[in-house]
Protein backbone atom coordinates (compact mmCIF):
# COMPACT_ATOMS: atom_id res chain seq x y z
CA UNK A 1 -59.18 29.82 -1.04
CA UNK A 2 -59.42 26.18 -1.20
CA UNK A 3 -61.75 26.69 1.97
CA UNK A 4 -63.69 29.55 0.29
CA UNK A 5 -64.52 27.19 -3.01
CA UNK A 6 -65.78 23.86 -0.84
CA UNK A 7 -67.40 25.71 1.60
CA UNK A 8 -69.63 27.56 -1.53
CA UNK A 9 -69.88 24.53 -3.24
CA UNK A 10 -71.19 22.89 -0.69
CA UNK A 11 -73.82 25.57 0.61
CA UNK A 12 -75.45 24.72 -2.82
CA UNK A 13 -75.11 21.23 -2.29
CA UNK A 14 -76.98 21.60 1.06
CA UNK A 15 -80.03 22.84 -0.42
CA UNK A 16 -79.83 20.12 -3.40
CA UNK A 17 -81.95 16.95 -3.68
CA UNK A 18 -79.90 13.92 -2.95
CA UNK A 19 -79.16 12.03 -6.41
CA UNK A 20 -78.03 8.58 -7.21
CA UNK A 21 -74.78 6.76 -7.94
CA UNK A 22 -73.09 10.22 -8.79
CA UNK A 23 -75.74 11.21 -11.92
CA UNK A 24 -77.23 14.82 -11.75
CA UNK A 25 -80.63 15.30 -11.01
CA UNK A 26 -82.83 18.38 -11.73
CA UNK A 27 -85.03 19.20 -8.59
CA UNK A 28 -88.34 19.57 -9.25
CA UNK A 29 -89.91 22.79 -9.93
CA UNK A 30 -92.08 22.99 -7.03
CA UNK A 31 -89.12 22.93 -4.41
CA UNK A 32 -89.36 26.50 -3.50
CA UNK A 33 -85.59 26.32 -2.84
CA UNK A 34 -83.12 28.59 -4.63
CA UNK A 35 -80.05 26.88 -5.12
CA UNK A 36 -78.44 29.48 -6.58
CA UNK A 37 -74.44 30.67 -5.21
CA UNK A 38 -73.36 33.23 -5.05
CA UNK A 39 -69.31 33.37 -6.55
CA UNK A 40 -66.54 35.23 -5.96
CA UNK A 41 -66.08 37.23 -8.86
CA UNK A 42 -62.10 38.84 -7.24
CA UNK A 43 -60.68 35.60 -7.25
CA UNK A 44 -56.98 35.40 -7.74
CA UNK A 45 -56.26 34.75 -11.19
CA UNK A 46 -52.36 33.20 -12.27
CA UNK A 47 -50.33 36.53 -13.79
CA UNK A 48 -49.94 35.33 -17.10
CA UNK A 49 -49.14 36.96 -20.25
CA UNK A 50 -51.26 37.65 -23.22
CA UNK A 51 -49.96 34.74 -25.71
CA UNK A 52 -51.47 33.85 -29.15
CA UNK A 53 -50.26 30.28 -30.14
CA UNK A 54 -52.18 29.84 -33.57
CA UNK A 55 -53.36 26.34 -32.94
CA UNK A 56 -49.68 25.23 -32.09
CA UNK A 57 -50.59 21.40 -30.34
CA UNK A 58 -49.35 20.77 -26.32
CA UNK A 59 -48.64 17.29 -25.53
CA UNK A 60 -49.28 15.07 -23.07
CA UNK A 61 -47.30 11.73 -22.91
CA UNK A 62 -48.87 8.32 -20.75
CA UNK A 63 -50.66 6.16 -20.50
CA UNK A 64 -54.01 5.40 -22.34
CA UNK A 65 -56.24 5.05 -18.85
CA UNK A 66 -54.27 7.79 -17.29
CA UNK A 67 -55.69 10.45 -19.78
CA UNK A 68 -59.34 10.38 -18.38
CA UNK A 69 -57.93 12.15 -15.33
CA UNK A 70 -56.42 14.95 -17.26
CA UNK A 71 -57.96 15.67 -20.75
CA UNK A 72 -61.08 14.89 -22.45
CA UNK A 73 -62.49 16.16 -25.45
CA UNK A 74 -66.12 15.24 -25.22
CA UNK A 75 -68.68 16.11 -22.66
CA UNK A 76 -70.97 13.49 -21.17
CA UNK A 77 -73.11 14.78 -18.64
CA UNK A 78 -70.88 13.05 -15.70
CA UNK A 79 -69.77 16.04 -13.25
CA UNK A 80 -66.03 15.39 -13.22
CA UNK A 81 -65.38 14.14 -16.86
CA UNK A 82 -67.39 17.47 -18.15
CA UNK A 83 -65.39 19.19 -15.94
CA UNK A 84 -62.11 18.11 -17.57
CA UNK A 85 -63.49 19.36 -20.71
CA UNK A 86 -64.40 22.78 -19.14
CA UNK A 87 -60.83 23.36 -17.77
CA UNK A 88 -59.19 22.04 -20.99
CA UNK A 89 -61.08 24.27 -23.07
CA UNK A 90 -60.68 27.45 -20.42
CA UNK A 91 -56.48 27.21 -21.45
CA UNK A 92 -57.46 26.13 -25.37
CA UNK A 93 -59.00 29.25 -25.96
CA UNK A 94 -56.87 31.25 -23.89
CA UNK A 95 -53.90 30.37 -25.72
CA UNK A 96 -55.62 29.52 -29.02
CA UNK A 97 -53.72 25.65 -28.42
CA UNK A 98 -54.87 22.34 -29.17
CA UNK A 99 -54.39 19.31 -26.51
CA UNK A 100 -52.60 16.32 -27.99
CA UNK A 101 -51.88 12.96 -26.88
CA UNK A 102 -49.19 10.58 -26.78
CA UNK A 103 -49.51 7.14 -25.88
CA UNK A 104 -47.18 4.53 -23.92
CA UNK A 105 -47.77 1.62 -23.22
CA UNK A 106 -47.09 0.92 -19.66
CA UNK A 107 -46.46 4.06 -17.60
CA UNK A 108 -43.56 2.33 -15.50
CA UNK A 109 -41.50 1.96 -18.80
CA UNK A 110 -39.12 4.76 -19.23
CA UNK A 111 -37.93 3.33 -22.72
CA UNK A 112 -39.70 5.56 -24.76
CA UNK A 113 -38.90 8.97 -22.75
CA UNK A 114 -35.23 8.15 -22.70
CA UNK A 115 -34.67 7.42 -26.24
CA UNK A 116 -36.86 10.68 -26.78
CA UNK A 117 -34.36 12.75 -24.62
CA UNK A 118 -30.95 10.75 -25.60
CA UNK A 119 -32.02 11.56 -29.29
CA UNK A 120 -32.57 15.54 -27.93
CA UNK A 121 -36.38 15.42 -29.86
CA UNK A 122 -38.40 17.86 -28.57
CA UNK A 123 -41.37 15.08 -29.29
CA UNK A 124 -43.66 15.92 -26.26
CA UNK A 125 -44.32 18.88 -23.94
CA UNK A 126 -45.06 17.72 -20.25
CA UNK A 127 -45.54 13.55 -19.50
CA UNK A 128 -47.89 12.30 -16.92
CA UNK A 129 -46.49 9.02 -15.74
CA UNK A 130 -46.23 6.18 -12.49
CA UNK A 131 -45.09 8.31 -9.41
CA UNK A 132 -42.47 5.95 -8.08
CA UNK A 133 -40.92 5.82 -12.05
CA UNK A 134 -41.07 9.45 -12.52
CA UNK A 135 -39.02 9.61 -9.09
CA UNK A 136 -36.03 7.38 -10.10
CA UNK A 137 -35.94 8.55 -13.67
CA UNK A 138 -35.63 12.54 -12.48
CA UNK A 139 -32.40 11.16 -11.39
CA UNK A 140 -30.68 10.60 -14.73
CA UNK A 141 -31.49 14.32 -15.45
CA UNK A 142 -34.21 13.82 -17.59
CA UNK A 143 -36.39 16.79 -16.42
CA UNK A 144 -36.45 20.53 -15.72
CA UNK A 145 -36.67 21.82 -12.48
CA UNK A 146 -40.45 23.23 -12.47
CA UNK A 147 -39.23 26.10 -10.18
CA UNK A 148 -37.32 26.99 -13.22
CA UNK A 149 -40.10 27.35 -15.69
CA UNK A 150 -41.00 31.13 -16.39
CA UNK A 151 -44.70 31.75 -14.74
CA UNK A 152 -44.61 28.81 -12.57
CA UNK A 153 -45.77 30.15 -9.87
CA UNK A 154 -45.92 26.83 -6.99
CA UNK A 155 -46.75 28.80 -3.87
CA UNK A 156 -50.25 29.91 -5.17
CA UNK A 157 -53.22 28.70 -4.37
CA UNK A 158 -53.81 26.45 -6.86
CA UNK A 159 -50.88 24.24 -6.03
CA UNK A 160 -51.52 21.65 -3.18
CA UNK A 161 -48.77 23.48 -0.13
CA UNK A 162 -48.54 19.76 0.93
CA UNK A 163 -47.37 18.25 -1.97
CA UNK A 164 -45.09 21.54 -3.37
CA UNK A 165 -43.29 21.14 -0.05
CA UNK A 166 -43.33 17.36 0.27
CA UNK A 167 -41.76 17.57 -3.64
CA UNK A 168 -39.33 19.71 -3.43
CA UNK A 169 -35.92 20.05 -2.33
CA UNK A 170 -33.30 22.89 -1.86
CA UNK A 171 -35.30 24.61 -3.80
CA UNK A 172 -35.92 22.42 -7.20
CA UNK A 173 -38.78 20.53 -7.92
CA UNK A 174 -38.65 17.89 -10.97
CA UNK A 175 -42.05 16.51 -11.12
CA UNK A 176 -45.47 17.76 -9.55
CA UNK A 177 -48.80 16.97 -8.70
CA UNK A 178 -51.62 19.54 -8.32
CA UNK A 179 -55.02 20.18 -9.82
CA UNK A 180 -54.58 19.97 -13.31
CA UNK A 181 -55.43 16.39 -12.40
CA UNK A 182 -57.80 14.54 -9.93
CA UNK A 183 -55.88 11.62 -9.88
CA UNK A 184 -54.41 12.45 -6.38
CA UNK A 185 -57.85 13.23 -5.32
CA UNK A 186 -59.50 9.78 -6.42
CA UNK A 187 -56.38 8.31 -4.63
CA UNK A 188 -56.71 9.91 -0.92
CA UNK A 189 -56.92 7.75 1.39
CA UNK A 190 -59.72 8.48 4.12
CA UNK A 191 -61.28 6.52 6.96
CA UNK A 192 -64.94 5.10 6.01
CA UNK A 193 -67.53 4.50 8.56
CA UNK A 194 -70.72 2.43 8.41
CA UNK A 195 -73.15 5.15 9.52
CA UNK A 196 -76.10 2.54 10.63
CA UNK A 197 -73.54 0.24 12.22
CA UNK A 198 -72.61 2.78 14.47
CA UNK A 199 -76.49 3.79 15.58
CA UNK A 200 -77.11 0.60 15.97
CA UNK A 201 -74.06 0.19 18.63
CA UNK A 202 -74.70 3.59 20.16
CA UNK A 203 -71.22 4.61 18.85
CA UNK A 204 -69.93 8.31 19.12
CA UNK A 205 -69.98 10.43 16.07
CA UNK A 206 -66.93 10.62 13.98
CA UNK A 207 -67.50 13.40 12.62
CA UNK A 208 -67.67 15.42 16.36
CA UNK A 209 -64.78 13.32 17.40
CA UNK A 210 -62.79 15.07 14.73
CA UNK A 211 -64.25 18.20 15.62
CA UNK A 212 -63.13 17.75 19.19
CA UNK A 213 -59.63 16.71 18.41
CA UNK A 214 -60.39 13.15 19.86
CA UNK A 215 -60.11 11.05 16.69
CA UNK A 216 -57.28 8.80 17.26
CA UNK A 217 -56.02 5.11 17.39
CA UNK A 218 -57.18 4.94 20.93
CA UNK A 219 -60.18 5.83 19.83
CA UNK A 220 -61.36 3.79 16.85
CA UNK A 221 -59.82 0.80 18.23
CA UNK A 222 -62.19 0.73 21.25
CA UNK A 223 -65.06 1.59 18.65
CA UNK A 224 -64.08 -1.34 16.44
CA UNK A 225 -63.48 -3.94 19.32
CA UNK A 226 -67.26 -3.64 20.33
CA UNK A 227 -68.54 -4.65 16.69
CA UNK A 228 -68.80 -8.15 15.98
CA UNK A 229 -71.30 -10.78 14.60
CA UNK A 230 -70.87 -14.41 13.83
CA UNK A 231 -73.12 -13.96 10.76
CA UNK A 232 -72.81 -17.63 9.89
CA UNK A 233 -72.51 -19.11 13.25
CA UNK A 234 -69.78 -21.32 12.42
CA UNK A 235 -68.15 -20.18 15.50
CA UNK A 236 -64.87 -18.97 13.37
CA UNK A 237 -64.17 -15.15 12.52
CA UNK A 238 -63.87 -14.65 8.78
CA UNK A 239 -64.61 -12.55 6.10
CA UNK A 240 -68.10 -12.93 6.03
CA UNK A 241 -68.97 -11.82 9.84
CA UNK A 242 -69.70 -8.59 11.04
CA UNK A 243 -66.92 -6.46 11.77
CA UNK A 244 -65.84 -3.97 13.49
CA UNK A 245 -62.57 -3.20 11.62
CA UNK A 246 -61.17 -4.64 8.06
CA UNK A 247 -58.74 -4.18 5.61
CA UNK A 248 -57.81 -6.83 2.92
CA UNK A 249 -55.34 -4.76 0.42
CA UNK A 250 -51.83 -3.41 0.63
CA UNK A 251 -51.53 0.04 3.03
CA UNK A 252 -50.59 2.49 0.53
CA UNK A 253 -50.29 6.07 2.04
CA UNK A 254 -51.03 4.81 5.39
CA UNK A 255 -47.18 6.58 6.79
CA UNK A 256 -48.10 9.57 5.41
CA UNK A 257 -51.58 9.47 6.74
CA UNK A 258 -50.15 9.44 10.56
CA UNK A 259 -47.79 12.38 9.33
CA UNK A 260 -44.79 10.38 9.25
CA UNK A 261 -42.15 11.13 6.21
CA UNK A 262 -39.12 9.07 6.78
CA UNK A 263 -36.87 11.20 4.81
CA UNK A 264 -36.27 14.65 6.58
CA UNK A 265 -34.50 17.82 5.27
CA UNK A 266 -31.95 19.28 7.10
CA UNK A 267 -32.89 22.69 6.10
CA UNK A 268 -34.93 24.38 3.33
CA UNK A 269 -31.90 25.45 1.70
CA UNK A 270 -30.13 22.28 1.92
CA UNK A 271 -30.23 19.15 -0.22
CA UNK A 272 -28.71 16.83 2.68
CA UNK A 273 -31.26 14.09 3.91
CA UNK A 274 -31.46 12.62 7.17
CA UNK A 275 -32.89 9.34 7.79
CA UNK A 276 -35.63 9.63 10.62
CA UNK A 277 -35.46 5.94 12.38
CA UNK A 278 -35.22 7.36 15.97
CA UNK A 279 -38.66 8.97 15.75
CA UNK A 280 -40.35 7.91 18.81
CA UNK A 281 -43.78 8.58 16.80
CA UNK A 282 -43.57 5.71 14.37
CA UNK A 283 -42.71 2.90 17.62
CA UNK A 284 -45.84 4.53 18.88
CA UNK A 285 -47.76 4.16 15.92
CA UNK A 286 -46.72 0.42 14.99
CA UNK A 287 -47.39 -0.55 18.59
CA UNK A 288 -50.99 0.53 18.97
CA UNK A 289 -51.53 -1.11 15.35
CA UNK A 290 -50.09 -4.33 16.51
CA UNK A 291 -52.52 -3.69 19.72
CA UNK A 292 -55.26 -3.18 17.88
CA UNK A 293 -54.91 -5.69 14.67
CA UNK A 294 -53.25 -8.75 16.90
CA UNK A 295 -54.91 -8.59 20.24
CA UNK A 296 -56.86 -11.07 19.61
CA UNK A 297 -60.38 -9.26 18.83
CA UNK A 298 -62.78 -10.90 16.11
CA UNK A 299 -63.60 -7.85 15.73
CA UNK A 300 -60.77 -7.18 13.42
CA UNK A 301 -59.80 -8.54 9.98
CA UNK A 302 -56.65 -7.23 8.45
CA UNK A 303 -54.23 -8.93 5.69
CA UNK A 304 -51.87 -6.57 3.81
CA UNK A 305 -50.48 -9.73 1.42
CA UNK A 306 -54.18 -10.71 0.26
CA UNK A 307 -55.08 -10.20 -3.46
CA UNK A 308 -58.47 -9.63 -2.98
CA UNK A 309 -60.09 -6.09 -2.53
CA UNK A 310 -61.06 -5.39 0.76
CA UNK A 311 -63.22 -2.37 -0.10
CA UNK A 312 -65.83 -4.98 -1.27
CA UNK A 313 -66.15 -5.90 2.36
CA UNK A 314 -67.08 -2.91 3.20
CA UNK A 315 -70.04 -2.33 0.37
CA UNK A 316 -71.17 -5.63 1.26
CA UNK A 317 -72.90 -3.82 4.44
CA UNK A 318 -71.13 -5.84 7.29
CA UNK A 319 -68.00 -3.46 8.33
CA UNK A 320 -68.07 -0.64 10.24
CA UNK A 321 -64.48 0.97 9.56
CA UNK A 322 -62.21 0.43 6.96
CA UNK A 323 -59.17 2.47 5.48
CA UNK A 324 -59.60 3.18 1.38
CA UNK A 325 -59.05 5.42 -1.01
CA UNK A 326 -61.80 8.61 -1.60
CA UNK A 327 -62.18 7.71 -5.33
CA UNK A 328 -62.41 4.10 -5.09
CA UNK A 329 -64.26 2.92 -2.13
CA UNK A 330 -67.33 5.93 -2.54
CA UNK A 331 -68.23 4.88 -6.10
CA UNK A 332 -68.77 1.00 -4.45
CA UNK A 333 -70.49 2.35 -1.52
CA UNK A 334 -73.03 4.72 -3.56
CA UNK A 335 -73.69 1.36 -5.57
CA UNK A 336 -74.61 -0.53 -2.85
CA UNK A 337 -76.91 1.85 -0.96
CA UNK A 338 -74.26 2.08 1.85
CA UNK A 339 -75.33 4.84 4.69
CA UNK A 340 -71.58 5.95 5.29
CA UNK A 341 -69.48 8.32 6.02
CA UNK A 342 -66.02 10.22 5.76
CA UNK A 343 -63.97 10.94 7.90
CA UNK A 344 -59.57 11.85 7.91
CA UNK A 345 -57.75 8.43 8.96
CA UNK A 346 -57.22 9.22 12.76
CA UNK A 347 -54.32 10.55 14.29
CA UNK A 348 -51.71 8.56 16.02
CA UNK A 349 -52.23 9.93 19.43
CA UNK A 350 -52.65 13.63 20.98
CA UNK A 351 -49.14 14.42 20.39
CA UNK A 352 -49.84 14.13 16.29
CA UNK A 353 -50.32 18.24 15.35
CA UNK A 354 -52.68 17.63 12.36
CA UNK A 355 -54.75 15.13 10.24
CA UNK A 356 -52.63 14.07 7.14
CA UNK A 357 -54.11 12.39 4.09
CA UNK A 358 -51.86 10.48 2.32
CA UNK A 359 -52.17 10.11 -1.77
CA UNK A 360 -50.69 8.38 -4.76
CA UNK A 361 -50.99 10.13 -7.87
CA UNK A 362 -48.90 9.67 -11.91
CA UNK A 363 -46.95 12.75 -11.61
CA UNK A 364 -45.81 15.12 -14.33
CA UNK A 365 -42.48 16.00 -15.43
CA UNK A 366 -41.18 18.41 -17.92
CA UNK A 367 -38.04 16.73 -20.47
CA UNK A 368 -35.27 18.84 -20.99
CA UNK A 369 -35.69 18.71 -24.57
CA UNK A 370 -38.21 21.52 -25.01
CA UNK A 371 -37.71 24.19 -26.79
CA UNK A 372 -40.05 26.69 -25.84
CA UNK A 373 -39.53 26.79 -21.97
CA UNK A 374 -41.95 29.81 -21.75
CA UNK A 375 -44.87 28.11 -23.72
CA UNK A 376 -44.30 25.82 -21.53
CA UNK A 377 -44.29 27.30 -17.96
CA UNK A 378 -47.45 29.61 -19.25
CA UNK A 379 -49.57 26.56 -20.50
CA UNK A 380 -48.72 24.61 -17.39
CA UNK A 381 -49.14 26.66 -14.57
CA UNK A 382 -52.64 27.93 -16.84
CA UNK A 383 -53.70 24.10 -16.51
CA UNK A 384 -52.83 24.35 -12.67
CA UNK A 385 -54.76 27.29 -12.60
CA UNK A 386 -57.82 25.45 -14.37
CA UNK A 387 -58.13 22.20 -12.39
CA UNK A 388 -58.49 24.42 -9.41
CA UNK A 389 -61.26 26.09 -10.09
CA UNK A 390 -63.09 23.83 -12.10
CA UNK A 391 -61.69 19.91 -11.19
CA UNK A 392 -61.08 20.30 -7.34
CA UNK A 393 -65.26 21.78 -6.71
CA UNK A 394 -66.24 19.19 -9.11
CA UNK A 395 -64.75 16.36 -7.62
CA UNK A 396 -66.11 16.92 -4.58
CA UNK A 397 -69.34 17.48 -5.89
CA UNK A 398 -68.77 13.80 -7.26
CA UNK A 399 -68.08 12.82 -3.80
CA UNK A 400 -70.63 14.90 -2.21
CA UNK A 401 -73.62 14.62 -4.96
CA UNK A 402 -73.57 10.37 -4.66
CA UNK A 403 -74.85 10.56 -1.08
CA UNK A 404 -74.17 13.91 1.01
CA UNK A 405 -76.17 16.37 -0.61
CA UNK A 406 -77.61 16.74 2.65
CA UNK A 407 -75.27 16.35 4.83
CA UNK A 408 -72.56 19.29 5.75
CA UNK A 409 -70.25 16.89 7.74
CA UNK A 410 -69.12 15.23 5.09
CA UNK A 411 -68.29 18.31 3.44
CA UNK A 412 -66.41 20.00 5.98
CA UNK A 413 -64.30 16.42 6.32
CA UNK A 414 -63.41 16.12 2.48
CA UNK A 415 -62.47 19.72 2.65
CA UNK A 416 -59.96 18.85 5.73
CA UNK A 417 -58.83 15.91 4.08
CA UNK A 418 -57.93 17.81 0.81
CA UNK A 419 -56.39 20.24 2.58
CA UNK A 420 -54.03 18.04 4.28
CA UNK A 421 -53.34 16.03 1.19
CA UNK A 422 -49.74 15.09 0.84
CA UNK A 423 -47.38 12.63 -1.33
CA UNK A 424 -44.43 11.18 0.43
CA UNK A 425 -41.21 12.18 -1.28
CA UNK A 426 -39.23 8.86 0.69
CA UNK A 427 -42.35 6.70 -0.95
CA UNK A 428 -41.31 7.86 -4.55
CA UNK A 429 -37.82 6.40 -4.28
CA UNK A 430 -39.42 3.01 -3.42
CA UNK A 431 -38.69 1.35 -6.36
CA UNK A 432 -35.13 2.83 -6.26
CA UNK A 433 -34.19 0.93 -3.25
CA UNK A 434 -35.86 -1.15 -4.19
CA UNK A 435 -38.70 -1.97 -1.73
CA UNK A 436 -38.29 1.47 0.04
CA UNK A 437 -38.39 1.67 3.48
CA UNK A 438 -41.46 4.21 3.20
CA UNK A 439 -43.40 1.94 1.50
CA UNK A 440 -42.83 -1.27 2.97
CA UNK A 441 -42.59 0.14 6.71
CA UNK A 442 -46.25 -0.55 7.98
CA UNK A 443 -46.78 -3.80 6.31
CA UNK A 444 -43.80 -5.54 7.43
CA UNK A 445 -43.49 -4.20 11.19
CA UNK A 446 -47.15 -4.51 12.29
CA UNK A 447 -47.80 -8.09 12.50
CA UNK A 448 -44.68 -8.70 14.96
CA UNK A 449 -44.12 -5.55 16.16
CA UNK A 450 -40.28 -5.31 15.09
CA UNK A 451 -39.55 -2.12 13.98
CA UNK A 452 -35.94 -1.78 14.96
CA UNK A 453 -35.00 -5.01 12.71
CA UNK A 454 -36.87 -3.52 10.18
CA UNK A 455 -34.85 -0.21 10.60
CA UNK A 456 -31.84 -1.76 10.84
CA UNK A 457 -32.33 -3.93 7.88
CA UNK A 458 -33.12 -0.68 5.32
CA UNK A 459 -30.68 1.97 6.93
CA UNK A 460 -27.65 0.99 4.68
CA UNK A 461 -29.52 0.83 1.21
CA UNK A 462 -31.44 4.09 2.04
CA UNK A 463 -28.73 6.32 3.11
CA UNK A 464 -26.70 5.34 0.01
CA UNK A 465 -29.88 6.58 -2.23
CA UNK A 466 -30.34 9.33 0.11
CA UNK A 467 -26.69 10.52 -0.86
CA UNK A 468 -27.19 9.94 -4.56
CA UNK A 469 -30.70 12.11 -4.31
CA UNK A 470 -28.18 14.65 -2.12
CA UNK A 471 -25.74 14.65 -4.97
CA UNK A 472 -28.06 14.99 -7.56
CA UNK A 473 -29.75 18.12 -5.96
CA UNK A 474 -27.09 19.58 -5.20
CA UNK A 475 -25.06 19.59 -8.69
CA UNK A 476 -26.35 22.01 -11.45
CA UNK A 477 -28.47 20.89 -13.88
């Protein structure tokens, strides 16, 4: 279904006039095209009861900037924050419910939701807060397990498969991610392409490289290698030359990307975690980085300690591939008149059965100090229900409407990167470690090439958090 909305969304899109930095433009009237789609009218619709809550307030606890992505009370013309309003307003009147708000401070401060849930005040109805926090707190048995909640239903459509299945475990899922936001969205990471660098080296298409199953380390590292320009001609590779490769930030949901999850389940049934450090596929992986990063090319810049944002690099018009997140790095490009392109990160070699996209996203989690468990399980699964058909199509029209109205490749990659979205459940328990082995793996292996130290060094903290997160799903909450 996910398929069935892009694909519609973007026939219209094909026929559109191309508009600027991501602001809607009416085509003029003597076009002769008809942009008009056609929409499937027997969608599947969430089984949910007939409920009138007289104006009875739902609400949302986190942080100030973190609201944008999930509620908004005020159109403004811009695609995705109108389409907030639209999905907000689709469960208000449903329901007859207002949306309220409240605020903390910093969303990796649990303070506030544990003296809510120590005191047993039912203060706030779902909370939308830092990923890696709402992890570790789910351990003190804070939250309800969403498979729990009456109507949730989290193998429909409108929940990201990915994610559900990355999230939970024997069965019980205390925090979630899926449409009701587009904060995972924003934060997918992708692989970028400068589309004039590459016609100016004669450089195969992404895009038909991905269609051919040939998109792959081996691959973009021999692209990358043959791009490079001493721009300044002071005979020393920096910043400022033309590049083939660069990457100037820290590699968040880079594992994931290459469809590597160091914490396995034994079993679907089972809360038991095994700790995969004999997988041959992440020696692979680290050794063709090293290759390609530390071989010596100029053609490469890459520093994963570096405050600065790489992503400027890239919108400066002198970088031919970088790896960034969908939400951040398209906004800059569309800015600065970049001619790019989209494509999934590539995979680690043949052997790797799909393209992954890994994500961040604030994550919500229900206390288990509510009182109305139904209310809460209809409204929720209502807002899922919402974001899919109204935030996921408008988000890529965000995406899509800044510079691909015309182009269908682009489309069909976003939709294949979306698909594939995921959240590592090992990266959530980073901060529980601390320093997780997830989410430090890539940045401290590449450079020398040492991942058996590096494995060695984590296994005993991990497998003693492994068997706490064991305990804790397997007890009764």
């Amino acid at each position: 279904m996910i398929k069935k909305i892009l694909c519609l969304f973007l026939a219209g899109l094909m026929l559109a006039s191309v508009v600027a930095c991501g602001e809607p433009e009416e085509a003029p009237d003597d076009t002769g095209v008809n942009t008009t789609v056609e929409v499937d009218t027997a969608e599947v619709k969430p089984n949910l009861p007939e409920k009138n809550y007289k104006g009875d307030t739902f609400t949302v606890l986190g942080a100030s900037d973190a609201f944008k992505y999930v509620l908004s009370s005020k159109t403004n013309g811009e695609v995705v924050n109108d389409a907030v309003v639209e999905a907000n307003l689709s469960v208000s009147n449903q329901f007859n419910i207002k949306f309220g708000t409240l605020t903390i401070e910093n969303d990796m401060d649990t303070g506030m939701i544990q003296g809510f849930i120590m005191a047993g005040d039912d203060v706030y109805d779902v909370a939308y807060l830092h990923d890696c926090t709402t992890a570790t707190a789910s351990l003190q048995g804070w939250f309800l397990n969403i498979n729990d909640l009456p109507y949730m239903d989290t193998s429909a459509q409108w929940w990201p498969q990915f994610t559900v299945d990355s999230l939970t475990l024997n069965g019980k899922m205390y925090y979630y991610s899926n449409y009701a936001s587009y904060q995972s969205l924003a934060w997918t990471r992708a692989c970028f392409f400068n589309q004039k660098l590459l016609t100016e080296y004669r450089l195969e298409s992404p895009y038909d490289l991905v269609r051919n199953d040939s998109w792959n380390l081996d691959k973009i590292t021999e692209m990358s290698t043959s791009i490079y320009n001493d721009l300044n001609g002071d005979g020393i590779q920096d910043k400022t030359d033309l590049l083939g490769f660069a990457f100037v930030a820290y590699p968040y949901g880079w594992l994931e990307s290459f469809g590597i999850e160091m914490y396995q389940k034994e079993a679907a049934d089972s809360a038991v975690l095994l700790l995969d450090t004999s997988n041959e596929r992440s020696y692979t992986l680290i050794d063709k980085l090293h290759t390609w990063f530390y071989s010596g090319s100029d053609s490469v810049y890459v520093d994963f300690l570096e405050s600065s944002d790489g992503n400027q690099m890239f919108a400066e018009d002198h970088v031919a591939f970088t790896f960034a997140a969908v939400g951040e790095l398209a906004p800059m490009s569309v800015e600065a008149n970049i001619d790019y392109g989209i494509v999934p990160i590539p995979k680690i070699d043949k052997n790797q059965e799909d393209y992954y996209a890994g994500c961040n996203d604030r994550l919500f989690s229900v206390p288990n100090t509510v009182k109305d468990q139904e209310q809460i399980g209809i409204v929720l699964e209502a807002m899922a229900y919402a974001g899919y058909k109204y935030l996921l199509p408008a988000y890529c029209e965000k995406t899509l409407q800044t510079r691909f109205a015309t182009d269908p490749d682009c489309g069909e990659m976003l939709n294949l990167i979306f698909e594939k979205q995921v959240i590592s459940f090992a990266y959530l328990f980073a901060n529980a470690v601390p320093s997780g082995i997830q989410y430090r793996f890539i940045a401290d292996t590449v450079k020398y090439n040492k991942v058996a130290s590096f494995y060695k060094s984590k296994e005993r903290p991990e497998k003693r958090l492994m068997q706490k997160i064991t305990e804790f799903y397997e007890a009764e909450q």
